[in-house]
PDB file of N, CA and C in Angstrom:
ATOM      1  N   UNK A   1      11.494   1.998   8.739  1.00  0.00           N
ATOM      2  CA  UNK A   1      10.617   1.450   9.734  1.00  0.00           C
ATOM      3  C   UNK A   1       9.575   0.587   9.029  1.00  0.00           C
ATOM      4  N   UNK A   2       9.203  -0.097   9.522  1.00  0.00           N
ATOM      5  CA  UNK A   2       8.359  -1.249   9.391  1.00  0.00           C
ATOM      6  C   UNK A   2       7.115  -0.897   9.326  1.00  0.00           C
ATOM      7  N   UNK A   3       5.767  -1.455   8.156  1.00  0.00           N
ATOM      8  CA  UNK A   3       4.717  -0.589   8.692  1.00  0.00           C
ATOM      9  C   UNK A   3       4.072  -1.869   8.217  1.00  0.00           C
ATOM     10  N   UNK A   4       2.585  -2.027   9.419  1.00  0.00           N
ATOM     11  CA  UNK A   4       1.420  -3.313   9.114  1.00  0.00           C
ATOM     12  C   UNK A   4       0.126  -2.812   8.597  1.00  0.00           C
ATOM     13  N   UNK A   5      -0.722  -3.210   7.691  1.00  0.00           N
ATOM     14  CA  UNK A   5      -1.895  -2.331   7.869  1.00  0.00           C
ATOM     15  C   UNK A   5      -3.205  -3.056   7.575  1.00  0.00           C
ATOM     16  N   UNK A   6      -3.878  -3.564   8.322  1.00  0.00           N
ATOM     17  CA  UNK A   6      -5.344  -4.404   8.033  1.00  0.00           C
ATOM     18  C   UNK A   6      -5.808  -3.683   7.300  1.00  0.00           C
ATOM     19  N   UNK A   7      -6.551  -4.719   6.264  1.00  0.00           N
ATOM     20  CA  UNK A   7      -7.127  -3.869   4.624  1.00  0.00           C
ATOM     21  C   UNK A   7      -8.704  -3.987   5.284  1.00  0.00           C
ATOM     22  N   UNK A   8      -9.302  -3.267   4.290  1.00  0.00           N
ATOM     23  CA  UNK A   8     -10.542  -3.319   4.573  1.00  0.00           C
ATOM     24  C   UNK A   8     -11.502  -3.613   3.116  1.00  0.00           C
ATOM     25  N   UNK A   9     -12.084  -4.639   3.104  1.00  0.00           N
ATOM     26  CA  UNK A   9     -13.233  -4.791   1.738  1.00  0.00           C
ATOM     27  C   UNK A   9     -12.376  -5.212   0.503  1.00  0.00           C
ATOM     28  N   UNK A  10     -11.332  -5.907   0.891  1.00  0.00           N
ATOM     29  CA  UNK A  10     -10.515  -6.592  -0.359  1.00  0.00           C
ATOM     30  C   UNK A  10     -10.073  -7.967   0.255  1.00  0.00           C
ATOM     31  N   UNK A  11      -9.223  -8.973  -0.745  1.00  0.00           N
ATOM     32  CA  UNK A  11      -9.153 -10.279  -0.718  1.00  0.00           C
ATOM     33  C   UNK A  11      -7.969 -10.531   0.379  1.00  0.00           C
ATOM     34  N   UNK A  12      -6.953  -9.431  -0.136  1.00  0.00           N
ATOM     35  CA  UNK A  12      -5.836  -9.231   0.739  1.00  0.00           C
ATOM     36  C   UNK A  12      -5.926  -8.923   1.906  1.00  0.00           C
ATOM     37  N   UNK A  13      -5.562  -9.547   3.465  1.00  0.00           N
ATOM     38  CA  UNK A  13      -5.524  -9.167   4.381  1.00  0.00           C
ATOM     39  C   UNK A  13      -4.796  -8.147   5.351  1.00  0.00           C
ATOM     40  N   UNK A  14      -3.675  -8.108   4.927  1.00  0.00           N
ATOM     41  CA  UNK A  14      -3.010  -7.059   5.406  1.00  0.00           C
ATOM     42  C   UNK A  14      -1.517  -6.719   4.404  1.00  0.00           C
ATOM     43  N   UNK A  15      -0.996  -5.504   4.436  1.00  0.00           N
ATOM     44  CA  UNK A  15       0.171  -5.038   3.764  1.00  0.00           C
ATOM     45  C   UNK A  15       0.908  -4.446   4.631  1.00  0.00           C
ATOM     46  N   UNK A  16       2.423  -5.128   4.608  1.00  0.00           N
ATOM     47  CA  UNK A  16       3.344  -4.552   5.029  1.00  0.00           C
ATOM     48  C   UNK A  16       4.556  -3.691   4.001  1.00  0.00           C
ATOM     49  N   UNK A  17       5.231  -3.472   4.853  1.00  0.00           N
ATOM     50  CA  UNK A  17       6.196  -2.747   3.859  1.00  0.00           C
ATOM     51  C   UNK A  17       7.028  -1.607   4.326  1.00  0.00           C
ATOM     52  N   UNK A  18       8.254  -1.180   4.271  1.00  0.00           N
ATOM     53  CA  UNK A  18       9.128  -0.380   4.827  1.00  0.00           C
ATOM     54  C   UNK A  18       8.846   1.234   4.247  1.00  0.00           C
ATOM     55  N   UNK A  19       9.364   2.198   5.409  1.00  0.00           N
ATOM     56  CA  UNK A  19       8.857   3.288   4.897  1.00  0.00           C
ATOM     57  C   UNK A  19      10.016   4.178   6.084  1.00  0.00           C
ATOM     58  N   UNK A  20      11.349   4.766   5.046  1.00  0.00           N
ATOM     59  CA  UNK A  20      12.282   5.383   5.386  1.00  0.00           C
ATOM     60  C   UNK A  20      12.144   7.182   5.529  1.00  0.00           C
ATOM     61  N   UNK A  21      10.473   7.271   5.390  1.00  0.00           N
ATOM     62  CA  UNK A  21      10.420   9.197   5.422  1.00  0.00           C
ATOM     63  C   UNK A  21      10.811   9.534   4.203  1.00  0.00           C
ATOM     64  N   UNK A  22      10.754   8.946   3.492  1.00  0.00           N
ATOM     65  CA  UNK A  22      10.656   9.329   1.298  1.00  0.00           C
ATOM     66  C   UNK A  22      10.778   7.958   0.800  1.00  0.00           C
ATOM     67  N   UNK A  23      10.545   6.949   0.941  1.00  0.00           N
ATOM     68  CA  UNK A  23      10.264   5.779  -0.083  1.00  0.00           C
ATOM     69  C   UNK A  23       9.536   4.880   0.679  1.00  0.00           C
ATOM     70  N   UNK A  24       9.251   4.288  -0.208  1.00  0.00           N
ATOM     71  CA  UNK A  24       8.470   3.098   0.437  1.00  0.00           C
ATOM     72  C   UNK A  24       9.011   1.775  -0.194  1.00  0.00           C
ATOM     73  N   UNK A  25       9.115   0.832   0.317  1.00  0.00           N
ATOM     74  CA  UNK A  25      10.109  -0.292  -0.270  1.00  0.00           C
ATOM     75  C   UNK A  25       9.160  -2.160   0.248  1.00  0.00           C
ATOM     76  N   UNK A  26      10.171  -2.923   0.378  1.00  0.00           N
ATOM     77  CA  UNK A  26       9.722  -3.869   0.229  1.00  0.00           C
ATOM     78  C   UNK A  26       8.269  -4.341   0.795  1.00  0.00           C
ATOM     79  N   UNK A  27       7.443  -4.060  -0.396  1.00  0.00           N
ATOM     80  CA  UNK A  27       6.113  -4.167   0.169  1.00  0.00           C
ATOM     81  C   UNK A  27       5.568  -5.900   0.430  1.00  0.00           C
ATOM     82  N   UNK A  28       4.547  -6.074   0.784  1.00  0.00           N
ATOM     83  CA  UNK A  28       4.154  -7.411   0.969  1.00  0.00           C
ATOM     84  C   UNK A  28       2.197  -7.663   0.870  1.00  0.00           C
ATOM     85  N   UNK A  29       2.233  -8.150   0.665  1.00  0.00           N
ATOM     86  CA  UNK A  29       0.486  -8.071   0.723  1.00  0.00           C
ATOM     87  C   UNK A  29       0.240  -9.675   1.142  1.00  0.00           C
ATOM     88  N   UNK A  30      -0.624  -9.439   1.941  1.00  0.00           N
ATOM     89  CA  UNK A  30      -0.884 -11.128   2.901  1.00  0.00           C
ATOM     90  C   UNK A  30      -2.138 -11.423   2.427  1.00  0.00           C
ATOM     91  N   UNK A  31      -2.441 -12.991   1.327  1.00  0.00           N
ATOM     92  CA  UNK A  31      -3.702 -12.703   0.926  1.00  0.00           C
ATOM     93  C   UNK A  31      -3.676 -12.468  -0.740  1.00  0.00           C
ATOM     94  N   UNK A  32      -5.072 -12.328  -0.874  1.00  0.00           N
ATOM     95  CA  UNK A  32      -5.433 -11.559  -2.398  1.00  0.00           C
ATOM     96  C   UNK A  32      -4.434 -12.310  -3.413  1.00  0.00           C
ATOM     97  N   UNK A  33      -4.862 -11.558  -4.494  1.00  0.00           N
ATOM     98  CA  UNK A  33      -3.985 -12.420  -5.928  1.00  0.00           C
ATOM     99  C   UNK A  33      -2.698 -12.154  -6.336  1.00  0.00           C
ATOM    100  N   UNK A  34      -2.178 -13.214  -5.852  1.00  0.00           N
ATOM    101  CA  UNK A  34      -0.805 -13.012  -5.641  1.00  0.00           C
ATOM    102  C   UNK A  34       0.316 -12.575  -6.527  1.00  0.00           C
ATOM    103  N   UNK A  35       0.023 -13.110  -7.795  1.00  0.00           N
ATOM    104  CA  UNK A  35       0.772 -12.862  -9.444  1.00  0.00           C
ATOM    105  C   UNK A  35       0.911 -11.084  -9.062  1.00  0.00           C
ATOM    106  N   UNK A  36      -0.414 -10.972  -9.022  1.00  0.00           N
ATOM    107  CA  UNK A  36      -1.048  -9.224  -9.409  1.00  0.00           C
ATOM    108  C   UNK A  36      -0.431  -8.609  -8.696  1.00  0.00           C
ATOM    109  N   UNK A  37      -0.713  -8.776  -6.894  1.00  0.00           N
ATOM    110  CA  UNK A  37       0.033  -7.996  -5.851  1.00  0.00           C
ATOM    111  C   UNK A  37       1.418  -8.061  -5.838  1.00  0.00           C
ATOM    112  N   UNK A  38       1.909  -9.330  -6.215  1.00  0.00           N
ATOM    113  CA  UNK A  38       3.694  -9.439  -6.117  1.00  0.00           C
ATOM    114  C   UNK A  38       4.218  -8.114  -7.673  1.00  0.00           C
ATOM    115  N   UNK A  39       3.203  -7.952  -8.955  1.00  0.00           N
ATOM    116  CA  UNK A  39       3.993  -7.390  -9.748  1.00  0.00           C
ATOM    117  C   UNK A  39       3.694  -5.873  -9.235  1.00  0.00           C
ATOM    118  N   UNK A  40       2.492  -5.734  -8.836  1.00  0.00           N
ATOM    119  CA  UNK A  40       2.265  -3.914  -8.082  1.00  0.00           C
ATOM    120  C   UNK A  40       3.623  -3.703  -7.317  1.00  0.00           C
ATOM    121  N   UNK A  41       3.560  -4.542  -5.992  1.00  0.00           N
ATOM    122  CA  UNK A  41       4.682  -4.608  -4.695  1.00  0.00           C
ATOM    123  C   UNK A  41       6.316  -3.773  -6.154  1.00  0.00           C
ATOM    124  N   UNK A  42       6.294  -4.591  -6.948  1.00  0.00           N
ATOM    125  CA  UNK A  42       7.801  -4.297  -7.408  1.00  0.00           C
ATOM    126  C   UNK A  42       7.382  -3.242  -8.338  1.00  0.00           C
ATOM    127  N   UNK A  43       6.609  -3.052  -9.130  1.00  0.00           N
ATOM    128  CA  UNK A  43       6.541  -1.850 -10.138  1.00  0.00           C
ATOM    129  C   UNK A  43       6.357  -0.615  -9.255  1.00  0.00           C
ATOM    130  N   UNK A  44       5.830  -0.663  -7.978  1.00  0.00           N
ATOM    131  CA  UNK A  44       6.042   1.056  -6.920  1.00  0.00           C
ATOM    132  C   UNK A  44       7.107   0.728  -5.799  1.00  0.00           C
ATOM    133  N   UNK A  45       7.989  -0.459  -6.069  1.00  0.00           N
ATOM    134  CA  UNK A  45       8.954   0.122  -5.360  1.00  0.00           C
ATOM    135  C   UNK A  45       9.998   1.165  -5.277  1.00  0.00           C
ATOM    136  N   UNK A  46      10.343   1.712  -3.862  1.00  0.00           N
ATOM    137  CA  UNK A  46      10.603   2.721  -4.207  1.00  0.00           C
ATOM    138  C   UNK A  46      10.557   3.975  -4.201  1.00  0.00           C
ATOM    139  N   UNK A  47       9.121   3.951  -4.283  1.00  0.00           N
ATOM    140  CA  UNK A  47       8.213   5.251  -4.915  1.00  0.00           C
ATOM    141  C   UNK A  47       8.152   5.891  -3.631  1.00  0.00           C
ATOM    142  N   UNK A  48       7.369   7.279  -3.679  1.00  0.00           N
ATOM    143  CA  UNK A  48       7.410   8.204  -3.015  1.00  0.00           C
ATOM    144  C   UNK A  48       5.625   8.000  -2.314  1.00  0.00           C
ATOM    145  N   UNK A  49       5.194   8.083  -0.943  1.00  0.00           N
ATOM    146  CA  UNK A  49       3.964   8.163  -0.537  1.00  0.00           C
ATOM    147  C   UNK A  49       3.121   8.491  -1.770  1.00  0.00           C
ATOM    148  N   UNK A  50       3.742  10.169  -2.396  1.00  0.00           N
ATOM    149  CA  UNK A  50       2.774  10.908  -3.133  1.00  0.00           C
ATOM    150  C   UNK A  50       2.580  10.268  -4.071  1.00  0.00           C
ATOM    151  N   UNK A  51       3.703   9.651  -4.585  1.00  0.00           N
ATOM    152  CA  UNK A  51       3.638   8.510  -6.431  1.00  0.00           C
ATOM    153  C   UNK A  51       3.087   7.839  -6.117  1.00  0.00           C
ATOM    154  N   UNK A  52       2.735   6.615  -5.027  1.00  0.00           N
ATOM    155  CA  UNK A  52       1.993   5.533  -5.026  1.00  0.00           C
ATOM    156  C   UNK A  52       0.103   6.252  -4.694  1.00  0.00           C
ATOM    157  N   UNK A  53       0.403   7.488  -3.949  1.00  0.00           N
ATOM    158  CA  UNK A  53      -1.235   7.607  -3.880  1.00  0.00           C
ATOM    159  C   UNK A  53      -1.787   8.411  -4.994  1.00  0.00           C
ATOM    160  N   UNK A  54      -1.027   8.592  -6.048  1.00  0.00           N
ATOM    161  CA  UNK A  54      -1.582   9.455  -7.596  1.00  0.00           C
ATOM    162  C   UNK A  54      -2.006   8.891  -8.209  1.00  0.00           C
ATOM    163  N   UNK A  55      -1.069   7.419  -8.539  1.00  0.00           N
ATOM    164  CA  UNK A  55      -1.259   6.268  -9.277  1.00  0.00           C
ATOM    165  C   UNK A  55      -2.197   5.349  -9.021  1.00  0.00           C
ATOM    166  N   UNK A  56      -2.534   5.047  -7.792  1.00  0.00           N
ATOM    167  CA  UNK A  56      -3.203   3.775  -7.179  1.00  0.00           C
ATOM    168  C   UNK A  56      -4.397   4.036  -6.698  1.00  0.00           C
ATOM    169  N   UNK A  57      -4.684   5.491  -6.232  1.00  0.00           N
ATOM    170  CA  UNK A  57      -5.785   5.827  -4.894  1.00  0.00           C
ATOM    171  C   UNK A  57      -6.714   6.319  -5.821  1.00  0.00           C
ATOM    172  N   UNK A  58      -7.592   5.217  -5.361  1.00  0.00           N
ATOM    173  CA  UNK A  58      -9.421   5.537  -6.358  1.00  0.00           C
ATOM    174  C   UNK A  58      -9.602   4.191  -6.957  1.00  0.00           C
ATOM    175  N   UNK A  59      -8.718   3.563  -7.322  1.00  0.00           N
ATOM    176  CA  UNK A  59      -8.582   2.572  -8.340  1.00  0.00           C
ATOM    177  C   UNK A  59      -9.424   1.266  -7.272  1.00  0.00           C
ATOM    178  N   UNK A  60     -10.286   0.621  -8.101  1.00  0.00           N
ATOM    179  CA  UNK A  60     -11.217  -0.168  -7.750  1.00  0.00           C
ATOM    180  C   UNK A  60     -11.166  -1.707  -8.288  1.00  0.00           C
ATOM    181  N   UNK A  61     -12.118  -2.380  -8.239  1.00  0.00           N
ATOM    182  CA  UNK A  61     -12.105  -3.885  -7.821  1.00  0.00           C
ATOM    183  C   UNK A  61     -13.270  -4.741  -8.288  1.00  0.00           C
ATOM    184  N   UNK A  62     -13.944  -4.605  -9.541  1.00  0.00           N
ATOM    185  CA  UNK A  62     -15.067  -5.472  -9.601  1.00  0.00           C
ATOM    186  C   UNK A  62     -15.784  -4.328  -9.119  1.00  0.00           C
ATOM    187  N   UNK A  63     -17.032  -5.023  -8.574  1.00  0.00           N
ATOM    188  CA  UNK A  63     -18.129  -3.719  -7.920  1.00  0.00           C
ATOM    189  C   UNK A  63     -17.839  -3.104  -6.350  1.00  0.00           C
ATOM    190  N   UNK A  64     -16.381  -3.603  -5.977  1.00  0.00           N
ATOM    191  CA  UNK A  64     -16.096  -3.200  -4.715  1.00  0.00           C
ATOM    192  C   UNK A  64     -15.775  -1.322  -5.066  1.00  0.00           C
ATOM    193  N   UNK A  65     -15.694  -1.091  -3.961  1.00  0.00           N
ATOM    194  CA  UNK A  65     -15.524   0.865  -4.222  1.00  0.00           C
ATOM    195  C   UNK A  65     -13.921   1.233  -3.706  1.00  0.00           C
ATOM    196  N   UNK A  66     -13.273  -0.322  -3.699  1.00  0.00           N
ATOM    197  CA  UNK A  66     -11.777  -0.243  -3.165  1.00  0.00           C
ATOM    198  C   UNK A  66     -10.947  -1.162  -4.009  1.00  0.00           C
ATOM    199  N   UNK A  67     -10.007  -1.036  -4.084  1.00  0.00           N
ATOM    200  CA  UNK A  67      -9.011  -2.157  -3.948  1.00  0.00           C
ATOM    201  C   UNK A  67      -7.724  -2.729  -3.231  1.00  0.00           C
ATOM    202  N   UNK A  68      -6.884  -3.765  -3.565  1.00  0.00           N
ATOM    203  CA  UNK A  68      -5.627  -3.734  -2.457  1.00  0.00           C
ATOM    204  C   UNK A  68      -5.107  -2.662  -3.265  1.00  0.00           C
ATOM    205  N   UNK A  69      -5.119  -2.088  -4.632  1.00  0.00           N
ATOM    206  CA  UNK A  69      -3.676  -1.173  -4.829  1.00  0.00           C
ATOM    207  C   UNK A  69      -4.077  -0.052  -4.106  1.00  0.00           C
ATOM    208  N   UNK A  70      -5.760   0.226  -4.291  1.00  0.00           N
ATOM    209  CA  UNK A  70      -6.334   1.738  -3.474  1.00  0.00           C
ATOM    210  C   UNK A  70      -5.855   1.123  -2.116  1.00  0.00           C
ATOM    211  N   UNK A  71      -5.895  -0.161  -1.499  1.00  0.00           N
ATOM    212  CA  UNK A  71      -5.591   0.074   0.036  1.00  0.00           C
ATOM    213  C   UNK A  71      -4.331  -0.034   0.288  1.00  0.00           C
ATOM    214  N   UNK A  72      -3.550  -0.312  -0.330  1.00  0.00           N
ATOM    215  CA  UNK A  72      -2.054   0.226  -0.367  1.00  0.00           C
ATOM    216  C   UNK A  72      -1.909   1.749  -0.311  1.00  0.00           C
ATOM    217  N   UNK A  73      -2.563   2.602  -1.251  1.00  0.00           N
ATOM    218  CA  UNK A  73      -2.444   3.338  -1.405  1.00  0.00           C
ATOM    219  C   UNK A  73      -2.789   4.209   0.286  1.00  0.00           C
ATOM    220  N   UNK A  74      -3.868   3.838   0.821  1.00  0.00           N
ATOM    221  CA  UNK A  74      -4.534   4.457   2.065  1.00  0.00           C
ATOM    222  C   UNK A  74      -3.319   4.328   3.352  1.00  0.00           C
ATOM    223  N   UNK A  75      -2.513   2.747   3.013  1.00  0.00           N
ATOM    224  CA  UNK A  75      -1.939   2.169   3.827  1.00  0.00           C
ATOM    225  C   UNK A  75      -0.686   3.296   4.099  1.00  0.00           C
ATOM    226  N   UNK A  76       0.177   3.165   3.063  1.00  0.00           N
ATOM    227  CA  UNK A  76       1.051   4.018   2.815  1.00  0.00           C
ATOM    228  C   UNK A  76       0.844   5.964   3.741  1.00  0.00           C
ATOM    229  N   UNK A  77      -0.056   6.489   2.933  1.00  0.00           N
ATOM    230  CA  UNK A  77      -0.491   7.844   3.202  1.00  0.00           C
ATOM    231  C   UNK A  77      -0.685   7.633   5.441  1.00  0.00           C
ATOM    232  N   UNK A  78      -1.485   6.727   5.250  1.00  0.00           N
ATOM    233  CA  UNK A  78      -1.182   6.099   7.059  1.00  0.00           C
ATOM    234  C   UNK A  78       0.219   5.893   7.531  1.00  0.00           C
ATOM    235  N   UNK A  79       1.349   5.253   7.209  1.00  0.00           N
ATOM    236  CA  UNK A  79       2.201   5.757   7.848  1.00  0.00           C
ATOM    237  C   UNK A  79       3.281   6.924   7.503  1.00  0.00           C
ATOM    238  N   UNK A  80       2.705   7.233   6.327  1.00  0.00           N
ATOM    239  CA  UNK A  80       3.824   9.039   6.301  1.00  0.00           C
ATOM    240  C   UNK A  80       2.741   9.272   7.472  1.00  0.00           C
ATOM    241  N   UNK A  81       2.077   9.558   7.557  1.00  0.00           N
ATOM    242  CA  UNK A  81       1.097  10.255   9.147  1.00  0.00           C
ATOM    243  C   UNK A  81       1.682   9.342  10.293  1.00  0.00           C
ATOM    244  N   UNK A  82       2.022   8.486  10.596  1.00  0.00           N
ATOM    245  CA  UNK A  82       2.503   8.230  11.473  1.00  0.00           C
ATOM    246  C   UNK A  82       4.050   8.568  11.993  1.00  0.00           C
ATOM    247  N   UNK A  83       4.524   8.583  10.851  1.00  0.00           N
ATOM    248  CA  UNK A  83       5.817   8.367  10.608  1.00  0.00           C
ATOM    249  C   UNK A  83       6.909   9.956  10.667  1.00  0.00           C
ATOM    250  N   UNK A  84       5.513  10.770  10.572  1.00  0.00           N
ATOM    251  CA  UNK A  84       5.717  12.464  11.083  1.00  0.00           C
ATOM    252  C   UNK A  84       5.069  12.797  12.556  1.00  0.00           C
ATOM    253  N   UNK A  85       4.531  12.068  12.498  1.00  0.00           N
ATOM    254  CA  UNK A  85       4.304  12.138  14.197  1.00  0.00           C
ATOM    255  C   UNK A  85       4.696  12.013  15.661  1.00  0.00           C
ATOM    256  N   UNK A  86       5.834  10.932  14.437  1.00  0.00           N
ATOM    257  CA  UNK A  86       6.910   9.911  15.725  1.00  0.00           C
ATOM    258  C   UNK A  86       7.836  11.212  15.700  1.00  0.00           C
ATOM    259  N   UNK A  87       8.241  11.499  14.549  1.00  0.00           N
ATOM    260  CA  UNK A  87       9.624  12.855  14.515  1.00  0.00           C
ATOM    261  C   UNK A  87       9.658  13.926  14.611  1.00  0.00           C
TER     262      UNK A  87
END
């Protein structure tokens, strides 16, 4: 299933990306620095909700208190919660 997610307090505007109930796959980030987000998107593809929010969630931005990988990370953990809700 398909998942959208408006970022909040980063360059990137929104992240999409598929999410089969154990992986998460072709991610996308709309926005923000693109080199950076396109090599994140492929180095956690794949990965499991829990792997991308161990690795990524906390991780910050300059003096921001977020980043896109932390809001990937938020994004993700949002639709396993959705995504157990529907089933």
């Amino acid at each position: 299933m398909r998942f959208s997610y408006k970022t909040r307090n980063v360059c990137a505007g929104e992240i999409s990306f598929d999410y089969d109930g154990k992986v998460v796959s072709n991610i996308r980030f709309l926005g923000g620095c693109n080199g950076n987000l396109k090599a994140i998107a492929k180095l956690v593809d794949g990965w499991t909700v829990e792997q991308i929010q161990e690795k990524l969630s906390g991780n910050t931005c300059g003096m921001r208190t977020t980043s896109c990988a932390d809001q990937l990370a938020v994004a993700v953990g949002e639709a396993k919660e959705k995504f157990e809700n529907m089933n």
